[in-house]
N, C-alpha and C. Protein backbone atom coordinates (compact mmCIF):
# COMPACT_ATOMS: atom_id res chain seq x y z
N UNK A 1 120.50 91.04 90.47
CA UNK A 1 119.18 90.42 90.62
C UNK A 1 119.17 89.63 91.93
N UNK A 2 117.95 89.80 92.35
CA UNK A 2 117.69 89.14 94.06
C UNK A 2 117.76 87.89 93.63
N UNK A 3 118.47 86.41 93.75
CA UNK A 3 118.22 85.20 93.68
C UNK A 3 116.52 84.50 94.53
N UNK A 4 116.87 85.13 95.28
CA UNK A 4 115.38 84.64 96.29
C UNK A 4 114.00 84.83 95.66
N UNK A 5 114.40 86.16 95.31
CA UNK A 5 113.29 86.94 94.97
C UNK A 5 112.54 85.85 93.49
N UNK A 6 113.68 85.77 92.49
CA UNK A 6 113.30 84.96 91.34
C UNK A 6 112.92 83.71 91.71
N UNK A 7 113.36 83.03 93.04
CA UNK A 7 113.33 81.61 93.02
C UNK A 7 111.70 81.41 93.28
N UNK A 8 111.11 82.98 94.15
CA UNK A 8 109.70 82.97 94.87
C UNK A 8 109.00 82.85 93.06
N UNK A 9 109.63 83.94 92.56
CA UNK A 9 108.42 83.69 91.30
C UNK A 9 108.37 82.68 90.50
N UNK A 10 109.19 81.86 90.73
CA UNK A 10 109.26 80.53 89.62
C UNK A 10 108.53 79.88 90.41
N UNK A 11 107.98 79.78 91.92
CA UNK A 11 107.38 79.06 92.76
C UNK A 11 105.61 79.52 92.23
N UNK A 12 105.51 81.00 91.73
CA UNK A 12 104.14 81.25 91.87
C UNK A 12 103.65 81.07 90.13
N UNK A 13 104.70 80.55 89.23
CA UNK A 13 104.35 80.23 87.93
C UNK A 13 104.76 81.67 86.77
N UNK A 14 105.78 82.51 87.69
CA UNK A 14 105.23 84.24 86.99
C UNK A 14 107.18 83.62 86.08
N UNK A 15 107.00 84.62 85.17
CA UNK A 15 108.41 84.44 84.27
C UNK A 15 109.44 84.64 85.00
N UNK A 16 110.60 83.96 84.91
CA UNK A 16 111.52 83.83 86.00
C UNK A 16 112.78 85.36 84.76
N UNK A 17 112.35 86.14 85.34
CA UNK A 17 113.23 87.27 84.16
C UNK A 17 113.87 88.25 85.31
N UNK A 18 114.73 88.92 84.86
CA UNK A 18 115.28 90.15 86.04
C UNK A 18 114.60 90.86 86.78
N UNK A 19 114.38 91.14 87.91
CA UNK A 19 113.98 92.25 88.23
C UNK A 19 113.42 93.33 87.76
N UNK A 20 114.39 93.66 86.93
CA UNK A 20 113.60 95.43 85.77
C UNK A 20 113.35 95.55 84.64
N UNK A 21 112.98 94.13 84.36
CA UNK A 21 112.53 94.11 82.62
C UNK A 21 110.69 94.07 82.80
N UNK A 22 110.06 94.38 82.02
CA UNK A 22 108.93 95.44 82.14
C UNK A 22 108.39 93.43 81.73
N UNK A 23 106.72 94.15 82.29
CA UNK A 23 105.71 93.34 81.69
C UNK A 23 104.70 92.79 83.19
N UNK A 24 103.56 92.12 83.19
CA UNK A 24 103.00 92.17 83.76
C UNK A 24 102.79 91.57 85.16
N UNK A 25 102.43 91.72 85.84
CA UNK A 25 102.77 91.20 87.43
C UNK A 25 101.45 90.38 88.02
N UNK A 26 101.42 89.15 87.81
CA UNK A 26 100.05 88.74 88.36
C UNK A 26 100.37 88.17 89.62
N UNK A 27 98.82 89.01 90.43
CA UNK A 27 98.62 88.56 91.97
C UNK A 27 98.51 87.46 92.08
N UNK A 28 98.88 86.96 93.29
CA UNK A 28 99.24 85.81 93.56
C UNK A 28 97.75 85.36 93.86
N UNK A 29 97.67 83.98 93.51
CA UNK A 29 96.27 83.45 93.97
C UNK A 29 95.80 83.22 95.18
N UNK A 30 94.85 82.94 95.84
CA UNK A 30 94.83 83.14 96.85
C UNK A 30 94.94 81.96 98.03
N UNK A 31 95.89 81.41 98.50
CA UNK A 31 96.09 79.54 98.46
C UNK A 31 95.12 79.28 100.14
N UNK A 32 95.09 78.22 99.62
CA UNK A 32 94.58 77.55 101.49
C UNK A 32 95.36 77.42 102.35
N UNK A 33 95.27 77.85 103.19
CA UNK A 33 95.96 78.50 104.33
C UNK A 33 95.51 77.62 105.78
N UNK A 34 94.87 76.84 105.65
CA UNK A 34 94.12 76.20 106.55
C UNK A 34 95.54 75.03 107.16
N UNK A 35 95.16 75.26 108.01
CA UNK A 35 96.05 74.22 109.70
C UNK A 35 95.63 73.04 109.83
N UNK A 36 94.03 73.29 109.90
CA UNK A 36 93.33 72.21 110.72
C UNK A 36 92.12 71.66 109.55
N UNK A 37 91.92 70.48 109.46
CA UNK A 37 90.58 70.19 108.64
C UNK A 37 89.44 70.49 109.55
N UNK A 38 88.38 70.28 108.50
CA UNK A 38 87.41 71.00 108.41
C UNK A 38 86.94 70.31 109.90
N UNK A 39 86.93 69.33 110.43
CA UNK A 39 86.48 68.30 111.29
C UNK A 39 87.27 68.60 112.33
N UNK A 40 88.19 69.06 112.21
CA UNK A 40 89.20 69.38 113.78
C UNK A 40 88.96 70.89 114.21
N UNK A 41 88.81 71.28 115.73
CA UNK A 41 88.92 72.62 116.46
C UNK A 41 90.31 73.32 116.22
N UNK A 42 90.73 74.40 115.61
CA UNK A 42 91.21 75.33 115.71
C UNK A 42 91.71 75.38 116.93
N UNK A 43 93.38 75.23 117.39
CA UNK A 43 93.84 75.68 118.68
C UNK A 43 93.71 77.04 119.13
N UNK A 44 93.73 77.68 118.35
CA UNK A 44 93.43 78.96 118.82
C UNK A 44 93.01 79.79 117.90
N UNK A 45 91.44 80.46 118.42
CA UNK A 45 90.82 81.58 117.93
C UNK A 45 91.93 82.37 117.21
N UNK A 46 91.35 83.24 116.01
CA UNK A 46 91.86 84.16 115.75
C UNK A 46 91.79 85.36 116.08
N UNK A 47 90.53 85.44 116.72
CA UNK A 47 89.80 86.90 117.46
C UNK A 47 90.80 86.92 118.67
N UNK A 48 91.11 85.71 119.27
CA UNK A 48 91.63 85.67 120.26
C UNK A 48 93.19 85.71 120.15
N UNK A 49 93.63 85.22 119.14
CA UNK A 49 95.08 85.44 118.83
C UNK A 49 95.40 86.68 118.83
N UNK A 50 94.52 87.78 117.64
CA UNK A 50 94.89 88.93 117.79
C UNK A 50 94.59 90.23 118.77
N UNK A 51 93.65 89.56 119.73
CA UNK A 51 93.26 90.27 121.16
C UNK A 51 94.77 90.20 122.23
N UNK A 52 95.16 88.69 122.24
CA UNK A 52 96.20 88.69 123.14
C UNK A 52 97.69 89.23 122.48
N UNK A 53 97.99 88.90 121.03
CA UNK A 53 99.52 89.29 120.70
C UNK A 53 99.21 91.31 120.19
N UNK A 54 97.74 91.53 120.97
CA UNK A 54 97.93 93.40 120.16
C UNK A 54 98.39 93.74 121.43
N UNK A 55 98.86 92.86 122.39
CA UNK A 55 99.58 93.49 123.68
C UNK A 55 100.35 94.20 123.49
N UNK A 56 101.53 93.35 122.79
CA UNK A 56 102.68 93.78 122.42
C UNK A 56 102.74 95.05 121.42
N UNK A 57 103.78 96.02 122.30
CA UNK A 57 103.44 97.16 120.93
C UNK A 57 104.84 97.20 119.73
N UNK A 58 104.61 97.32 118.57
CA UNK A 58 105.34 97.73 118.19
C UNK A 58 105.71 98.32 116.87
N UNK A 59 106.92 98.69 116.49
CA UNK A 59 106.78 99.65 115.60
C UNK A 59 106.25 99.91 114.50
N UNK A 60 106.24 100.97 113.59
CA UNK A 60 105.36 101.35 112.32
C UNK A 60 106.44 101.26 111.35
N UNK A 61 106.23 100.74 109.83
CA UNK A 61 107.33 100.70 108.80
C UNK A 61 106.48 101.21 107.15
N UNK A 62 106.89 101.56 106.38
CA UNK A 62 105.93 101.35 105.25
C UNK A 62 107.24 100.82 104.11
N UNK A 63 106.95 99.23 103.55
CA UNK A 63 107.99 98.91 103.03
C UNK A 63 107.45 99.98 101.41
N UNK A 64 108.90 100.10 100.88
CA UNK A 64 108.73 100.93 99.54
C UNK A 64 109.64 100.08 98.74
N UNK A 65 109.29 100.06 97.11
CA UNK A 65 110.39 99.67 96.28
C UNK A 65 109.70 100.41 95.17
N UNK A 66 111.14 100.57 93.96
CA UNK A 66 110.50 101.57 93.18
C UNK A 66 109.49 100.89 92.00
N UNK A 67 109.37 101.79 91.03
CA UNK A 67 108.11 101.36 90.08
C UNK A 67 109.23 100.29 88.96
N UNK A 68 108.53 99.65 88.64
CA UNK A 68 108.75 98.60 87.48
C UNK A 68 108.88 99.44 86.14
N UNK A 69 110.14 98.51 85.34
CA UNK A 69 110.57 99.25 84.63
C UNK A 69 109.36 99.86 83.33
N UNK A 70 109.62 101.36 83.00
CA UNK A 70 107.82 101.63 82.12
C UNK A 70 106.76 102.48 83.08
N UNK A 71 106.92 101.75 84.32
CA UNK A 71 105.92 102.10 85.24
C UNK A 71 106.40 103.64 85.64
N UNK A 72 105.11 104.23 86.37
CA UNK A 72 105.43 105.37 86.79
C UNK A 72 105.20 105.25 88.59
N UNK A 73 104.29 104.03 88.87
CA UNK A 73 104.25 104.93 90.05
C UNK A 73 104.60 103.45 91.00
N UNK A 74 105.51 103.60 92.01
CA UNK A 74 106.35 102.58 92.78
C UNK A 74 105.50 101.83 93.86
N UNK A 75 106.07 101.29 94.46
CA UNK A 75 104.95 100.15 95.27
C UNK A 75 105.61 100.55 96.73
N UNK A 76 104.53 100.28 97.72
CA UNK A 76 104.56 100.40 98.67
C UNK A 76 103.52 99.54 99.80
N UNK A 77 103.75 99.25 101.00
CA UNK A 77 102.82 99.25 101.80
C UNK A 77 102.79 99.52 103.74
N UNK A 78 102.20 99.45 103.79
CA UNK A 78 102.49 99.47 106.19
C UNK A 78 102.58 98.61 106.54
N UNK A 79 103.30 98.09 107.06
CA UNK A 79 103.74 96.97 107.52
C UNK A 79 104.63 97.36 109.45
N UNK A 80 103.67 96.39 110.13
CA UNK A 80 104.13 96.80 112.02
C UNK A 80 105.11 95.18 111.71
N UNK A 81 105.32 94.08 111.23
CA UNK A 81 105.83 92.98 111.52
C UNK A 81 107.18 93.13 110.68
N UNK A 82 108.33 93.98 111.24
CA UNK A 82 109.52 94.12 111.23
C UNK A 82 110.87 93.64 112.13
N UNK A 83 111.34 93.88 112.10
CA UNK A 83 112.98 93.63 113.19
C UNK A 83 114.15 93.42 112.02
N UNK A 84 115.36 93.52 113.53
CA UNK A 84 116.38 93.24 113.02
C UNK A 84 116.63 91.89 112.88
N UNK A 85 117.47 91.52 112.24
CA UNK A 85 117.75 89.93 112.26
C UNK A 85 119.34 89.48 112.45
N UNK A 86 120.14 90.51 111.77
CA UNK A 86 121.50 89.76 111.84
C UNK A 86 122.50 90.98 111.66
N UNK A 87 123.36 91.05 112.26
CA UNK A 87 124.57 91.99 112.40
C UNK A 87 125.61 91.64 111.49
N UNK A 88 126.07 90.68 111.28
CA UNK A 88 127.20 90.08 110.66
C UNK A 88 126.61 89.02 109.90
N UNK A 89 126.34 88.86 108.53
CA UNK A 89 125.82 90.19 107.73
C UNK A 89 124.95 90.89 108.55
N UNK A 90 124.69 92.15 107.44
CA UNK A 90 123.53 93.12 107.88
C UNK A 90 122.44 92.54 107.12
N UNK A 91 121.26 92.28 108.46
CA UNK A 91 119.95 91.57 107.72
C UNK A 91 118.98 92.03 108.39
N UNK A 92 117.79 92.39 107.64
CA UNK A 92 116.46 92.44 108.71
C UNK A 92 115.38 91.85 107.78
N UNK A 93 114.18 92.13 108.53
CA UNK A 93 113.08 90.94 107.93
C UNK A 93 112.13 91.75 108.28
N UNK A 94 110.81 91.12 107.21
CA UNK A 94 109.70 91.90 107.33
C UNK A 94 108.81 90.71 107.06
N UNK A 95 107.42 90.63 107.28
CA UNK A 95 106.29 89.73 107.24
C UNK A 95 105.28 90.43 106.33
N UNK A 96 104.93 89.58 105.04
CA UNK A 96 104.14 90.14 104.59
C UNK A 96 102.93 89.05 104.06
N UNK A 97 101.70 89.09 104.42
CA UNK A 97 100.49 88.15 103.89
C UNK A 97 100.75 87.77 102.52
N UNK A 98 100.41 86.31 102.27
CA UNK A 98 100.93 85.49 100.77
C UNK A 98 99.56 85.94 100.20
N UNK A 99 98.47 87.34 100.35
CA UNK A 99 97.57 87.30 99.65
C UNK A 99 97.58 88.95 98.90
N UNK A 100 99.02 90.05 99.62
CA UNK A 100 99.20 91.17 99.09
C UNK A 100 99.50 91.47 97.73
N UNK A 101 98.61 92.18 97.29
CA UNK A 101 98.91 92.46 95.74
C UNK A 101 100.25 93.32 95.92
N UNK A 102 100.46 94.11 96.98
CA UNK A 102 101.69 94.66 96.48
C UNK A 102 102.93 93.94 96.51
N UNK A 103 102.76 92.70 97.18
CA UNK A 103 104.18 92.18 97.06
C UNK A 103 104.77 91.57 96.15
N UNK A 104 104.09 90.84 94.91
CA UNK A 104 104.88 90.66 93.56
C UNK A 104 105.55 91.55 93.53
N UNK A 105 105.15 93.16 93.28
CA UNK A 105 105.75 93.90 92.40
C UNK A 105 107.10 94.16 93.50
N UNK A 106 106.77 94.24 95.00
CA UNK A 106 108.42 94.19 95.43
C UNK A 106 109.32 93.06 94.92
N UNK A 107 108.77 92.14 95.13
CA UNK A 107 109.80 90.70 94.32
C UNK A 107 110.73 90.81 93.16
N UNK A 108 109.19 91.92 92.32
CA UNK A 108 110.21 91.64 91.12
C UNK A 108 111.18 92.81 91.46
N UNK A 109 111.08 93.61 91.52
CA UNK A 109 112.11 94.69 91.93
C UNK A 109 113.42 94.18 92.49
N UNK A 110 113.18 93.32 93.42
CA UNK A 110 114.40 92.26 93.94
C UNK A 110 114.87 93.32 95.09
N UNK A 111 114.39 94.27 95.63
CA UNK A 111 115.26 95.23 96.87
C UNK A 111 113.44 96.36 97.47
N UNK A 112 113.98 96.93 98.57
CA UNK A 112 113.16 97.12 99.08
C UNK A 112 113.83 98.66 100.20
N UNK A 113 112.96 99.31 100.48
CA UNK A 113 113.30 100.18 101.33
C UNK A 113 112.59 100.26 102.86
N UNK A 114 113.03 100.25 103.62
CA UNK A 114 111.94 99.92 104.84
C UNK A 114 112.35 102.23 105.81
N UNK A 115 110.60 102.51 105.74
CA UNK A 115 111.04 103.52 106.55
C UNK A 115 110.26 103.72 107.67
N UNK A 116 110.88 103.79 108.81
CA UNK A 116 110.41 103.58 109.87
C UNK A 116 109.98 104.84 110.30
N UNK A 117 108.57 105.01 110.76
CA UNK A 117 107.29 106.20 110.55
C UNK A 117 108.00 106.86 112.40
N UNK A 118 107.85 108.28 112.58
CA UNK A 118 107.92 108.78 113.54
C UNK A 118 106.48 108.95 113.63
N UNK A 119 105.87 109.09 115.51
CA UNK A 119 105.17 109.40 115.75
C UNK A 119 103.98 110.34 115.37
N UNK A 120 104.13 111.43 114.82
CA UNK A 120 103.63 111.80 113.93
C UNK A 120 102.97 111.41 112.55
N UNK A 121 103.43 110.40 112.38
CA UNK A 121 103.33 110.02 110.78
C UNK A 121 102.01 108.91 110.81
N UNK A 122 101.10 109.10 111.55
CA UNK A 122 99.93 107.94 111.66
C UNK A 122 98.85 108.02 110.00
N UNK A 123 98.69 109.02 110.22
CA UNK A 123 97.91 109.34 108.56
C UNK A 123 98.90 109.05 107.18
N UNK A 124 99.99 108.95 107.27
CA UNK A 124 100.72 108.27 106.20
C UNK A 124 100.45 106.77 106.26
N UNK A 125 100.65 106.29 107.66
CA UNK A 125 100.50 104.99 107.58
C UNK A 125 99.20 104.61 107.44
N UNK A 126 98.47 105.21 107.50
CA UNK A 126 97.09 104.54 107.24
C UNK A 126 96.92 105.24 105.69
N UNK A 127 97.38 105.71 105.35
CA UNK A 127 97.70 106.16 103.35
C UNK A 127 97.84 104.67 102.89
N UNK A 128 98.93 104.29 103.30
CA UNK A 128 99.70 103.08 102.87
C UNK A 128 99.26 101.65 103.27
N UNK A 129 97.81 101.87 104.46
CA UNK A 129 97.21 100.45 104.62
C UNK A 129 96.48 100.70 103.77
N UNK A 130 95.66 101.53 102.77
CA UNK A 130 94.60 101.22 102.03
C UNK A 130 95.04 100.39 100.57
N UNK A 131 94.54 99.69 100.35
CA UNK A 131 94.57 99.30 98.88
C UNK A 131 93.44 99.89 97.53
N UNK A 132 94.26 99.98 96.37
CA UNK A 132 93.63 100.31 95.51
C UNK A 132 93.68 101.54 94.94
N UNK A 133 94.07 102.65 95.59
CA UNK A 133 94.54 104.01 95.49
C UNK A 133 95.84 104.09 95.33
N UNK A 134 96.46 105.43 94.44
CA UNK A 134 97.71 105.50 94.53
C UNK A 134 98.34 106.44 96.26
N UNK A 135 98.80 105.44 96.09
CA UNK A 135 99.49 105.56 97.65
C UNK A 135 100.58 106.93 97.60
N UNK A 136 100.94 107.06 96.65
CA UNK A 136 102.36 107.71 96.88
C UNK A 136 101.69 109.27 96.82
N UNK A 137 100.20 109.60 96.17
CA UNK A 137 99.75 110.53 95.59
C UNK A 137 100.14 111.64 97.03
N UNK A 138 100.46 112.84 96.71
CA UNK A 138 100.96 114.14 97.51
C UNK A 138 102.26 113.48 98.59
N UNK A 139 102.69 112.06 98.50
CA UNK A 139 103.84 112.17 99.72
C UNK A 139 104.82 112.47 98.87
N UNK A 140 106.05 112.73 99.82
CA UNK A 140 107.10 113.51 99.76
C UNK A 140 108.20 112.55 99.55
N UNK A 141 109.16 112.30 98.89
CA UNK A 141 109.82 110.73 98.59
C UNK A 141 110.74 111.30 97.63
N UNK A 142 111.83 110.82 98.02
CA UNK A 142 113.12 110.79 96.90
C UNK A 142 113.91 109.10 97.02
N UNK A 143 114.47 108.82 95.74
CA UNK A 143 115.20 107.36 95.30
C UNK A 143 116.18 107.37 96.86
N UNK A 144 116.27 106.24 97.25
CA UNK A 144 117.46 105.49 98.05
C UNK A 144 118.49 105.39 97.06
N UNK A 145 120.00 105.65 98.13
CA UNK A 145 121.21 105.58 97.12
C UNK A 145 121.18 104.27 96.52
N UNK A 146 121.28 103.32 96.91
CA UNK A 146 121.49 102.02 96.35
C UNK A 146 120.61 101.42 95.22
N UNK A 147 119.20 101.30 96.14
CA UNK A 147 117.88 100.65 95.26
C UNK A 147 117.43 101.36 94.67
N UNK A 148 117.47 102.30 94.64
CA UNK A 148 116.50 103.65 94.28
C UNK A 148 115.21 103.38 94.66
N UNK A 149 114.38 102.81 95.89
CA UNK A 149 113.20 102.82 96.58
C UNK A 149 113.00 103.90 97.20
N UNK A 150 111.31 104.60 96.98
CA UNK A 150 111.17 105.88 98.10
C UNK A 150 111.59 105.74 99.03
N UNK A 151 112.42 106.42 99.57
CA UNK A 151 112.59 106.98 101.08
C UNK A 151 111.73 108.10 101.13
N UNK A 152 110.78 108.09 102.26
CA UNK A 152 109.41 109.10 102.73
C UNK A 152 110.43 109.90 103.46
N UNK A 153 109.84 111.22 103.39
CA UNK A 153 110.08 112.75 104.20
C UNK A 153 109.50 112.30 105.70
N UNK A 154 110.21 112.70 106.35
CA UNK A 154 109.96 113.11 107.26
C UNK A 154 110.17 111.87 108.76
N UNK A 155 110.43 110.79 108.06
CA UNK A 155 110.52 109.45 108.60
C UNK A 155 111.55 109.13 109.75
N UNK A 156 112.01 108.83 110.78
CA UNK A 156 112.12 108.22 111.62
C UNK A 156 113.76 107.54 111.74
N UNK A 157 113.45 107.24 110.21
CA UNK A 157 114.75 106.37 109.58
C UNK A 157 114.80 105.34 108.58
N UNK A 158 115.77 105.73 107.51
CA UNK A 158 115.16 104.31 106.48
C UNK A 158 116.36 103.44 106.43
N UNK A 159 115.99 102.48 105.76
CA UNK A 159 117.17 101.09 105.67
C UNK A 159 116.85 100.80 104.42
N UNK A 160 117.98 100.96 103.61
CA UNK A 160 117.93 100.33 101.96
C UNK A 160 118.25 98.81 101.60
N UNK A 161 118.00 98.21 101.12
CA UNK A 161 118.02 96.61 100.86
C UNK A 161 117.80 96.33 99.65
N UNK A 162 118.46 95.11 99.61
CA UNK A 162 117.79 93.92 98.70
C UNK A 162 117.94 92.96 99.20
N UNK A 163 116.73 92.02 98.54
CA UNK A 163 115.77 90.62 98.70
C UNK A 163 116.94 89.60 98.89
N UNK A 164 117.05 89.00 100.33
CA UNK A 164 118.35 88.17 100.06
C UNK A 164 117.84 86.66 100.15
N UNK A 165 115.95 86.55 100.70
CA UNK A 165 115.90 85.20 100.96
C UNK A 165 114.35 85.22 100.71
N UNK A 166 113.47 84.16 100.83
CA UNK A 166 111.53 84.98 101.03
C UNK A 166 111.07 83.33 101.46
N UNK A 167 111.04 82.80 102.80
CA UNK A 167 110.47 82.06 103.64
C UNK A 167 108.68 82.07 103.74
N UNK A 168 108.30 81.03 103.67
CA UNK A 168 107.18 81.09 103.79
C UNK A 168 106.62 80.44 105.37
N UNK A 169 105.25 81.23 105.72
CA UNK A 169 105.17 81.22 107.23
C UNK A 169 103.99 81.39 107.50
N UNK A 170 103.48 79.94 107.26
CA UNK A 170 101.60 80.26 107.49
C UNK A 170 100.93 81.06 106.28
N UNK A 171 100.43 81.99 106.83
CA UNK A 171 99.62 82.87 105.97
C UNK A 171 100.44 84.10 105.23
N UNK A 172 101.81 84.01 106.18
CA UNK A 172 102.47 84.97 105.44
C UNK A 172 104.36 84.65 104.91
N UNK A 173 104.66 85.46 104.06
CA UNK A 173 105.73 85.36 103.88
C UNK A 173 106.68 86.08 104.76
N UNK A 174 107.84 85.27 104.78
CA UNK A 174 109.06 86.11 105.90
C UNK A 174 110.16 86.39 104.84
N UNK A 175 109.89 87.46 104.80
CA UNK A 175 111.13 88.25 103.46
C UNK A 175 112.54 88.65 104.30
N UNK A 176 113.60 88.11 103.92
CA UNK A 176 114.79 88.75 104.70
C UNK A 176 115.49 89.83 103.81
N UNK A 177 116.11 90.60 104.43
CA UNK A 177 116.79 91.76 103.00
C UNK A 177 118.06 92.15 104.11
N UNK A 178 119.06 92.22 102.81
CA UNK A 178 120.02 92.47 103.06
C UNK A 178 120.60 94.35 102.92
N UNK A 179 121.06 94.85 104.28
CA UNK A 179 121.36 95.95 104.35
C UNK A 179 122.22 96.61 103.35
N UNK A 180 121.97 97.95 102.54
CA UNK A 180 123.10 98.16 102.24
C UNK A 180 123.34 99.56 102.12
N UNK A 181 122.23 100.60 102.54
CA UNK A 181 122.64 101.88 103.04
C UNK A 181 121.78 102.17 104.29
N UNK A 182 121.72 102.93 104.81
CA UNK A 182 121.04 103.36 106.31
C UNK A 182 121.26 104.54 106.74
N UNK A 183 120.12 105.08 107.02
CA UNK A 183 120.27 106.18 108.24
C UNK A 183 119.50 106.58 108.48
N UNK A 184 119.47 107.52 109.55
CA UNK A 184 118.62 107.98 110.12
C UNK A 184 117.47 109.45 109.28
N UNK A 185 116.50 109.80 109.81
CA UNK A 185 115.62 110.36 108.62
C UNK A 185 115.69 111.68 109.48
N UNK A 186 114.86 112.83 108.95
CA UNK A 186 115.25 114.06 108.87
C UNK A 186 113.67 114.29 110.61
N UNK A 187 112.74 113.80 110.81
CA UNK A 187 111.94 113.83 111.29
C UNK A 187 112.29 113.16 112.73
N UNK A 188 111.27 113.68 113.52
CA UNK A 188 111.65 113.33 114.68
C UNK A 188 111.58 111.56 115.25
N UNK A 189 112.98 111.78 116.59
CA UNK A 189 112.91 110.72 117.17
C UNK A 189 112.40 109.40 117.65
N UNK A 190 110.81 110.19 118.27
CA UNK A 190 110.52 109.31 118.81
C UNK A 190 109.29 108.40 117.77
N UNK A 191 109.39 106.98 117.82
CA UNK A 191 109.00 106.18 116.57
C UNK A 191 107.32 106.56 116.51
N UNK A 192 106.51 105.26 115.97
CA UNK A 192 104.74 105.68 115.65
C UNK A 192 105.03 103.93 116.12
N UNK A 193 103.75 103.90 117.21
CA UNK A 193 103.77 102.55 117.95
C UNK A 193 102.47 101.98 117.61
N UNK A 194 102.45 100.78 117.49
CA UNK A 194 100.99 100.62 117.26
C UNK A 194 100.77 99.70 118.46
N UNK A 195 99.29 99.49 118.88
CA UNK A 195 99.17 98.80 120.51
C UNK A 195 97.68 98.78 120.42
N UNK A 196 97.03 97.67 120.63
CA UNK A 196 95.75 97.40 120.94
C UNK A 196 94.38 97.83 119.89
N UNK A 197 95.41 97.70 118.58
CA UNK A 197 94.63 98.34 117.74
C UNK A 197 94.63 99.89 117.51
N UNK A 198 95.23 100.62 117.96
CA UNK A 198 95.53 101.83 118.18
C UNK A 198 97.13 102.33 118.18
N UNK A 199 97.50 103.34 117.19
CA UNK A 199 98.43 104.28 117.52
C UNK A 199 99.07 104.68 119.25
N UNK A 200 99.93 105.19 119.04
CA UNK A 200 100.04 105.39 120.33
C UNK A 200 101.71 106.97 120.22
């Protein structure tokens, strides 16, 4: 069991129980997120925040973990706010909004699969930004050795994990996960970039 992972749900009021014991997953509420009172200027636009940091390009991921125990169909989402974090241990991190319905159900799972989309793969990733639909419906996905999280066909490269820490960061959470299988995916090289609002 992810320690982190349980410590987040005892934080959001949800039953502090294992990872894969079945029962229901409530979305997180939706908290105030606010910086500045109502009476103070905003240092910086948000139109403008995300005009100047869509400079930077970078890569495409769709985190996966499998379905809850009972459940049939596993959780997923797209996620560009990835990296590595640490070599010794093996660690990387992902950013995910404290308002995603899919991220309880990674929590409780306690592990996570991150697969990094090749160029090609833009219509998957935009599969996996929609909410509300089953996401996984016609993709191609077999269990990770470790977690048993989809690993997607055709991908770039996946990294298997579990939940080793879950930081909170503004509007979003900073999930760290600890490496514990890897490799490279059956699809081509070169990655799926995102830049200025646009693929690339």
């Amino acid at each position: 069991m992810a320690a982190a992972a349980v410590r987040y749900l005892r934080s959001t009021g949800a039953p502090t129980v294992a990872p894969t014991v079945a029962g229901p997953v409530e979305a997180l509420p939706r908290p105030d997120l606010r910086a500045v009172g109502e009476d103070e200027r905003a240092p910086v636009a948000p139109a403008e925040f995300r005009r100047v940091l869509g400079n930077f390009a970078t890569g495409v991921t769709v985190i996966t973990a499998p379905a809850a125990e009972g459940g049939t169909t596993p959780a997923g989402f797209a996620c560009q706010s990835f990296a590595a974090l640490s070599l010794d241990p093996p660690l990387v991190v992902f950013m995910v909004g404290r308002t995603s319905r899919t991220w309880p159900l990674i929590a409780r799972a306690g592990v996570f699969c991150v697969n990094v989309l090749g160029a090609g793969q833009g219509e998957l990733c935009r599969g996996f930004a929609r909410s509300g639909a089953d996401k996984f419906a016609g993709v191609d996905h077999e269990p990770t050795p470790v977690s048993g999280s989809p690993r997607l066909a055709g991908t770039a490269a996946w990294i298997d994990c579990t939940i080793q820490a879950v930081h909170t960061g503004g509007d979003h959470l900073i999930v760290v996960g600890r490496v514990e299988a890897l490799g490279s995916g059956e699809g081509e090289d070169t990655p799926l970039l995102f830049h200025r609002g646009r693929f690339l």
